[in-house]
N, C-alpha and C. Protein backbone atom coordinates (compact mmCIF):
# COMPACT_ATOMS: atom_id res chain seq x y z
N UNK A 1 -11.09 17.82 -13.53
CA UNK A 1 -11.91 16.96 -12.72
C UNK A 1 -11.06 16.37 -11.60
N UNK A 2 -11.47 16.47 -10.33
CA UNK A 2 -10.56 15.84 -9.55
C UNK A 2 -10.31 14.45 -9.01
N UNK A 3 -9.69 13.78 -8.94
CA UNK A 3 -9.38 12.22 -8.70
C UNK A 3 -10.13 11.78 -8.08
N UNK A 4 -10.97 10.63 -8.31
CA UNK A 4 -12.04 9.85 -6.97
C UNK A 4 -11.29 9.30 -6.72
N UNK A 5 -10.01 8.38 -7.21
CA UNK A 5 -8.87 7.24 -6.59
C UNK A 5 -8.47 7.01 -7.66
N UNK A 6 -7.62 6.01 -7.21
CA UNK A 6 -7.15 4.67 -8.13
C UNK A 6 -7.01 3.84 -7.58
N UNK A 7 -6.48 2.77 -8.87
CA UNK A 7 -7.28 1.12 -8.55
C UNK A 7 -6.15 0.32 -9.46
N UNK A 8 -5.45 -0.68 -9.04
CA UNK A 8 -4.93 -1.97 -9.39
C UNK A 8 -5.26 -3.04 -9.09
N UNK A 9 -4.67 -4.18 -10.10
CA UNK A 9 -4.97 -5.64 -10.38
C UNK A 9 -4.56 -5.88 -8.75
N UNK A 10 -5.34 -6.60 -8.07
CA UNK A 10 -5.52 -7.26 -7.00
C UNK A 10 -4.66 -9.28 -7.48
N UNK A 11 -3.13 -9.16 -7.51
CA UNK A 11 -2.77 -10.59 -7.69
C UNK A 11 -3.32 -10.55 -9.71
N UNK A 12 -3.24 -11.72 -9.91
CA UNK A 12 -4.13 -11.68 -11.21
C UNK A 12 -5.43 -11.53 -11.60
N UNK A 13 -6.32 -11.17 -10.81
CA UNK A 13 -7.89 -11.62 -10.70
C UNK A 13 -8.59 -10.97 -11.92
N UNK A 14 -7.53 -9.27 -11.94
CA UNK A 14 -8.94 -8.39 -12.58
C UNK A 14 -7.75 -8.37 -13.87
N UNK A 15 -6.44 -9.44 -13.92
CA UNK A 15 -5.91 -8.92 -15.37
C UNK A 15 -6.66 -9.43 -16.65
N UNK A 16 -7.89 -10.14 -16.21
CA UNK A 16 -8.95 -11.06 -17.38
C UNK A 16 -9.40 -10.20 -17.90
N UNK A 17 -10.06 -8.43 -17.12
CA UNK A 17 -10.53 -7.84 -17.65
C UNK A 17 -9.29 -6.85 -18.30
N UNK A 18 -8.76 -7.01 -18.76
CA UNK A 18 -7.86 -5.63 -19.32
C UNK A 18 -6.58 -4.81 -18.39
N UNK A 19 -6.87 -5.21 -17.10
CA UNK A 19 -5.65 -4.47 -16.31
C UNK A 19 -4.08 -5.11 -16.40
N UNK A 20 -3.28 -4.33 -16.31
CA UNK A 20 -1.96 -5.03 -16.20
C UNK A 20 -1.46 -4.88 -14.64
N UNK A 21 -0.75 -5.84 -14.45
CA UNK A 21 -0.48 -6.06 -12.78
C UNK A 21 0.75 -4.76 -12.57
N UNK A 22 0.53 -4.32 -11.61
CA UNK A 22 1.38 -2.93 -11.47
C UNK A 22 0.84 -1.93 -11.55
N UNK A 23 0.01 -1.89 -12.88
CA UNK A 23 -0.09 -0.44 -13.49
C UNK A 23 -1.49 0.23 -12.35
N UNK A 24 -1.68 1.43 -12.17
CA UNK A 24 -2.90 2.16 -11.26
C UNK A 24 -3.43 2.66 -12.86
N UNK A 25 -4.77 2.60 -12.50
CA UNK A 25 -6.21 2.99 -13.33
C UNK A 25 -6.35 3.83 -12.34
N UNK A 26 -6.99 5.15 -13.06
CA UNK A 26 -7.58 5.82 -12.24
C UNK A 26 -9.32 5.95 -12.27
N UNK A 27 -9.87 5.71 -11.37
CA UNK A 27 -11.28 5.95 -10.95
C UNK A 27 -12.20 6.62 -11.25
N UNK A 28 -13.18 6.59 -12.47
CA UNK A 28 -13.85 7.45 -13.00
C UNK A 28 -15.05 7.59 -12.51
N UNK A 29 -15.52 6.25 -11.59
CA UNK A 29 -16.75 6.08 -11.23
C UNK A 29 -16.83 5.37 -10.00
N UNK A 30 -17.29 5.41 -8.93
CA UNK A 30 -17.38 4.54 -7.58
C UNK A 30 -18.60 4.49 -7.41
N UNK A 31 -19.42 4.28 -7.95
CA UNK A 31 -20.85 4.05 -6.77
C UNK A 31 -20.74 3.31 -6.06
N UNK A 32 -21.85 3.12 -4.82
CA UNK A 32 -21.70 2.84 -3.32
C UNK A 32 -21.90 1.30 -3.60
N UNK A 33 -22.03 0.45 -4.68
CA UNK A 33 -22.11 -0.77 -5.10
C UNK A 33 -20.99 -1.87 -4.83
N UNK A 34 -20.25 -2.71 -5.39
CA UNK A 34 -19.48 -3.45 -5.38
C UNK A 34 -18.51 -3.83 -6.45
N UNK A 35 -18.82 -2.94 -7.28
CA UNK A 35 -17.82 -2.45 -8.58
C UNK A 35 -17.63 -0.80 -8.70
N UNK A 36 -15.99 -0.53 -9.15
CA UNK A 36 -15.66 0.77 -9.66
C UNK A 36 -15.46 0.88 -11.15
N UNK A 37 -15.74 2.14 -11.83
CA UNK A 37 -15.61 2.05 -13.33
C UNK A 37 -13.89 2.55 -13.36
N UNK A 38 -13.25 1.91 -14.11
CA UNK A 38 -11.62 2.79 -14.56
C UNK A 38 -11.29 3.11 -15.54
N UNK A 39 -10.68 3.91 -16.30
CA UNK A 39 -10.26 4.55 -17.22
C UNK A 39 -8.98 3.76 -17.40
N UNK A 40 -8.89 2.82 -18.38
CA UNK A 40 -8.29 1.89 -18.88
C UNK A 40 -7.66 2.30 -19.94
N UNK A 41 -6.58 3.01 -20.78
CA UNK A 41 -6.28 3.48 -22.00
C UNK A 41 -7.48 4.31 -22.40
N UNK A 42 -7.88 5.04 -22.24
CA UNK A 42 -9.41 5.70 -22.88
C UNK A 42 -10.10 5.10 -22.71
N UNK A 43 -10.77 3.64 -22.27
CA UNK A 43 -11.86 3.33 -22.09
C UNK A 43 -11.78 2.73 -21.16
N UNK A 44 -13.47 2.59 -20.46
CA UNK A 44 -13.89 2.57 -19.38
C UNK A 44 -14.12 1.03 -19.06
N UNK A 45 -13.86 0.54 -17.84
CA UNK A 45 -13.81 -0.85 -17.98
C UNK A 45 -14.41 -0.33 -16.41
N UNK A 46 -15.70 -1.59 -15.85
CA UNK A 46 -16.19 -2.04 -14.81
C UNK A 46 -15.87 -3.25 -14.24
N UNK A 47 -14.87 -3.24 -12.66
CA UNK A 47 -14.42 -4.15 -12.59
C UNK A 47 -14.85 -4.55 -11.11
N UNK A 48 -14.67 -5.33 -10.46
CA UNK A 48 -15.46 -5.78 -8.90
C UNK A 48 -14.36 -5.17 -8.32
N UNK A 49 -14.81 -4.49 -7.21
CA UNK A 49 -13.90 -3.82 -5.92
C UNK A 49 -13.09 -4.48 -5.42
N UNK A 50 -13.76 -5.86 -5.61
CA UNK A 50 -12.81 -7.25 -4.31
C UNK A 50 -11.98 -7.67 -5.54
N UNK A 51 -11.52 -7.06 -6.86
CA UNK A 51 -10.55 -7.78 -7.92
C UNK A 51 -9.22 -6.78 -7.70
N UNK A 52 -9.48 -5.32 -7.08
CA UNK A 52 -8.78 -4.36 -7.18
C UNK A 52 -8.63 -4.11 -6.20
N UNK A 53 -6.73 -3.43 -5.78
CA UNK A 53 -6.54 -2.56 -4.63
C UNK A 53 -6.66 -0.88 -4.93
N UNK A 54 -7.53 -0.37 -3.88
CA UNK A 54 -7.43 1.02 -3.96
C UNK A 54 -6.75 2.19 -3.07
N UNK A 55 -6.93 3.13 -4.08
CA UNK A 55 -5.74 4.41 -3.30
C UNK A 55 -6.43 5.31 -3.25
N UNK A 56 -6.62 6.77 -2.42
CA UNK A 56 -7.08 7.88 -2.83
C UNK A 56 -6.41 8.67 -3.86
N UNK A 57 -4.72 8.54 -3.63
CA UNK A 57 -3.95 9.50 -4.34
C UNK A 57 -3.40 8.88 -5.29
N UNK A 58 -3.26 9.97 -6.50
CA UNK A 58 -2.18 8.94 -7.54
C UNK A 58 -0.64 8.67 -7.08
N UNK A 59 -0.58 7.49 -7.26
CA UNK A 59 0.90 7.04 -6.84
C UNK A 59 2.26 8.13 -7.78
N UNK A 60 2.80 7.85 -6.73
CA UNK A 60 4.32 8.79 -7.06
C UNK A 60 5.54 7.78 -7.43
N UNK A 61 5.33 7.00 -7.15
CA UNK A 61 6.80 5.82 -7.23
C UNK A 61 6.20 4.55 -7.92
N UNK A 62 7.54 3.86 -8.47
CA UNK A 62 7.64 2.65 -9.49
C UNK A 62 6.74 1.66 -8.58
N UNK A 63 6.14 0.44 -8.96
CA UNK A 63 5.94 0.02 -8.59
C UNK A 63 6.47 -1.91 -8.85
N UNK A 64 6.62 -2.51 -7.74
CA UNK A 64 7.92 -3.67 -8.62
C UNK A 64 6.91 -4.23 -9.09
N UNK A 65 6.85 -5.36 -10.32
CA UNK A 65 6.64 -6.55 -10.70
C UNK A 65 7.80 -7.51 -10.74
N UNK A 66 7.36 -8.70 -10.05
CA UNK A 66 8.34 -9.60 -9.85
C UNK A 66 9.63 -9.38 -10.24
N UNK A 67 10.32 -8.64 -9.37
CA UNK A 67 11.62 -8.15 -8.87
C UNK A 67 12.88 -8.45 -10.05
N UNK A 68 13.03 -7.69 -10.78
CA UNK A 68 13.58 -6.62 -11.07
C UNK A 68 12.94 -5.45 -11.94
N UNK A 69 11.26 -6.24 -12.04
CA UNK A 69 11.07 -5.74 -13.52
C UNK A 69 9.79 -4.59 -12.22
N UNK A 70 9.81 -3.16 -13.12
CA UNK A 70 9.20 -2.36 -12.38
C UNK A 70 8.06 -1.18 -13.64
N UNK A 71 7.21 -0.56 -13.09
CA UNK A 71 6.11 -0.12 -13.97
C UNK A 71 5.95 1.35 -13.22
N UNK A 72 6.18 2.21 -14.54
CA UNK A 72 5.96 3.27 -14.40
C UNK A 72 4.42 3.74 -14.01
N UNK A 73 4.53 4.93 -12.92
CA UNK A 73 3.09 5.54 -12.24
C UNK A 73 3.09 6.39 -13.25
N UNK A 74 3.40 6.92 -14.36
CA UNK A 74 3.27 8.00 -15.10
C UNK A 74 2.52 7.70 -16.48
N UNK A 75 2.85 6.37 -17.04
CA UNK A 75 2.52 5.89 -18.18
C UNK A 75 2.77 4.35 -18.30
N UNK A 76 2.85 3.49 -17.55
CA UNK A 76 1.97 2.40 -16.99
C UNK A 76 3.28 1.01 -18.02
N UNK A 77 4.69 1.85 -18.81
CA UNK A 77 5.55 1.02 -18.76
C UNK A 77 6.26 0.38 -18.11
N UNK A 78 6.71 -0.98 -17.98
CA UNK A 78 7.79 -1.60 -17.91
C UNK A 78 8.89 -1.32 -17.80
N UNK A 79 10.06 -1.57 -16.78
CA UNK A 79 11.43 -1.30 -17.25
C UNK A 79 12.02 -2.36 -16.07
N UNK A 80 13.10 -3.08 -16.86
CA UNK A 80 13.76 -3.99 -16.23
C UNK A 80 15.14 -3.14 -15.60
N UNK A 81 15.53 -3.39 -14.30
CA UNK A 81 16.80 -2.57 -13.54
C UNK A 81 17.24 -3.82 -13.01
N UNK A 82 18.38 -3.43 -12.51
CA UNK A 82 19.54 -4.50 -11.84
C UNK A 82 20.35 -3.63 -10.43
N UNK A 83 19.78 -4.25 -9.27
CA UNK A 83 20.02 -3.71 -8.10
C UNK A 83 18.82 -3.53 -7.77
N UNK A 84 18.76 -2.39 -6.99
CA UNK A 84 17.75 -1.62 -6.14
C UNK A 84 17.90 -0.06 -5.59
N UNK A 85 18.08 0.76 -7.33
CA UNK A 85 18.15 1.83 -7.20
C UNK A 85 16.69 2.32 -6.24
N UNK A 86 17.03 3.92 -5.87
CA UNK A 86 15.94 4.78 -5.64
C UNK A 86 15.25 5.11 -6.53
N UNK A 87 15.77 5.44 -7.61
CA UNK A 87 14.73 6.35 -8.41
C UNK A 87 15.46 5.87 -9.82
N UNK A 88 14.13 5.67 -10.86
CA UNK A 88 14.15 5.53 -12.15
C UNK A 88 14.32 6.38 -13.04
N UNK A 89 14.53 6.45 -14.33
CA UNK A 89 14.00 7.20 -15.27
C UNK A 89 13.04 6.28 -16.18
N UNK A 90 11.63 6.64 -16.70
CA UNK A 90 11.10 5.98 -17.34
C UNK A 90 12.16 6.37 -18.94
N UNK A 91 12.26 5.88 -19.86
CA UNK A 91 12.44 5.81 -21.42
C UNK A 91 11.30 5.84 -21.81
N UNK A 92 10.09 5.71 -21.74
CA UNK A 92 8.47 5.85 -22.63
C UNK A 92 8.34 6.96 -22.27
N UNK A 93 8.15 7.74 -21.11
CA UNK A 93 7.66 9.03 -20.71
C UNK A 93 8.81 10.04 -20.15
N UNK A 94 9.68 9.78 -19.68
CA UNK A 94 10.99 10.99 -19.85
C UNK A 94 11.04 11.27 -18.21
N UNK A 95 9.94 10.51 -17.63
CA UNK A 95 10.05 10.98 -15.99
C UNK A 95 10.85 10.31 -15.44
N UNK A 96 11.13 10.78 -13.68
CA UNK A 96 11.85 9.95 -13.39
C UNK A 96 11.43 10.10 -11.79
N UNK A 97 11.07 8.84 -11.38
CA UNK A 97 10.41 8.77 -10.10
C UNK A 97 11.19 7.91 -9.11
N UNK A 98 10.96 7.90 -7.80
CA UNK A 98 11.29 7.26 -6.86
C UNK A 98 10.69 5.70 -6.68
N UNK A 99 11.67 4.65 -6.13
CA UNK A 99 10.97 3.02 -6.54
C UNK A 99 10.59 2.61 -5.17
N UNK A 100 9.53 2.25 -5.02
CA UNK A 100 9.63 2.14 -3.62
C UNK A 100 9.09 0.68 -3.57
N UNK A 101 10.62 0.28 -3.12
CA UNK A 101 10.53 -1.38 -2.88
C UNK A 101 9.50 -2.36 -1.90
N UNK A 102 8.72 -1.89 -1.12
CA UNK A 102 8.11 -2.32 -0.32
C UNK A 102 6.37 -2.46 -1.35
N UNK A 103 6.57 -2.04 -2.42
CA UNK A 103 4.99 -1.91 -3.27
C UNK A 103 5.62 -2.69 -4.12
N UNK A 104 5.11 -4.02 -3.71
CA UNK A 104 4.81 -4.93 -4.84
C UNK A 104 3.73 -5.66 -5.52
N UNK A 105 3.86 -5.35 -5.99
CA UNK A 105 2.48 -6.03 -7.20
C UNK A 105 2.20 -7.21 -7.34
């Protein structure tokens, strides 16, 4: 099935419903309305458009949470670093992606 988008916590707004700040949901549902449906761990959560930022593509790089601590695009862990490497290795998922400091959460 191919990607309609993805979607993150907008600040804290939409972490009430289930999202974690950082992590991208991907987009299972958009109608032309004012909420998107996301695929939340296996289930589907409906959240308001104006709670979430959206992407067309799935993200490729870490994304920071309050600086040092950063969240894998692959599997939606945590990992605390020291500096400001380029590129990670996740430990939960074995990948290892590029951090791109300017995406902060």
């Amino acid at each position: 099935m191919p990607d309609i988008g993805w979607a993150r916590s907008r600040d804290d707004r939409a972490e009430k419903q289930g999202l974690r700040r950082g992590a991208w949901y991907r987009i299972v549902e958009a109608p032309d309305q004012q909420w998107v449906v996301l695929d939340v761990h296996q289930v589907e959560i409906r959240v308001s458009k104006d709670t979430v930022e959206v992407r067309k593509d799935r993200p490729k790089s870490w994304s920071v949470v309050h600086e040092p601590h950063l969240v894998c695009p692959g599997c939606h862990k945590r990992r605390h670093v020291s500096g400001q490497p380029k590129e990670v290795r996740c430990y939960e998922c074995g990948n290892t992606f590029a951090v791109d400091w300017q995406d902060r959460a």
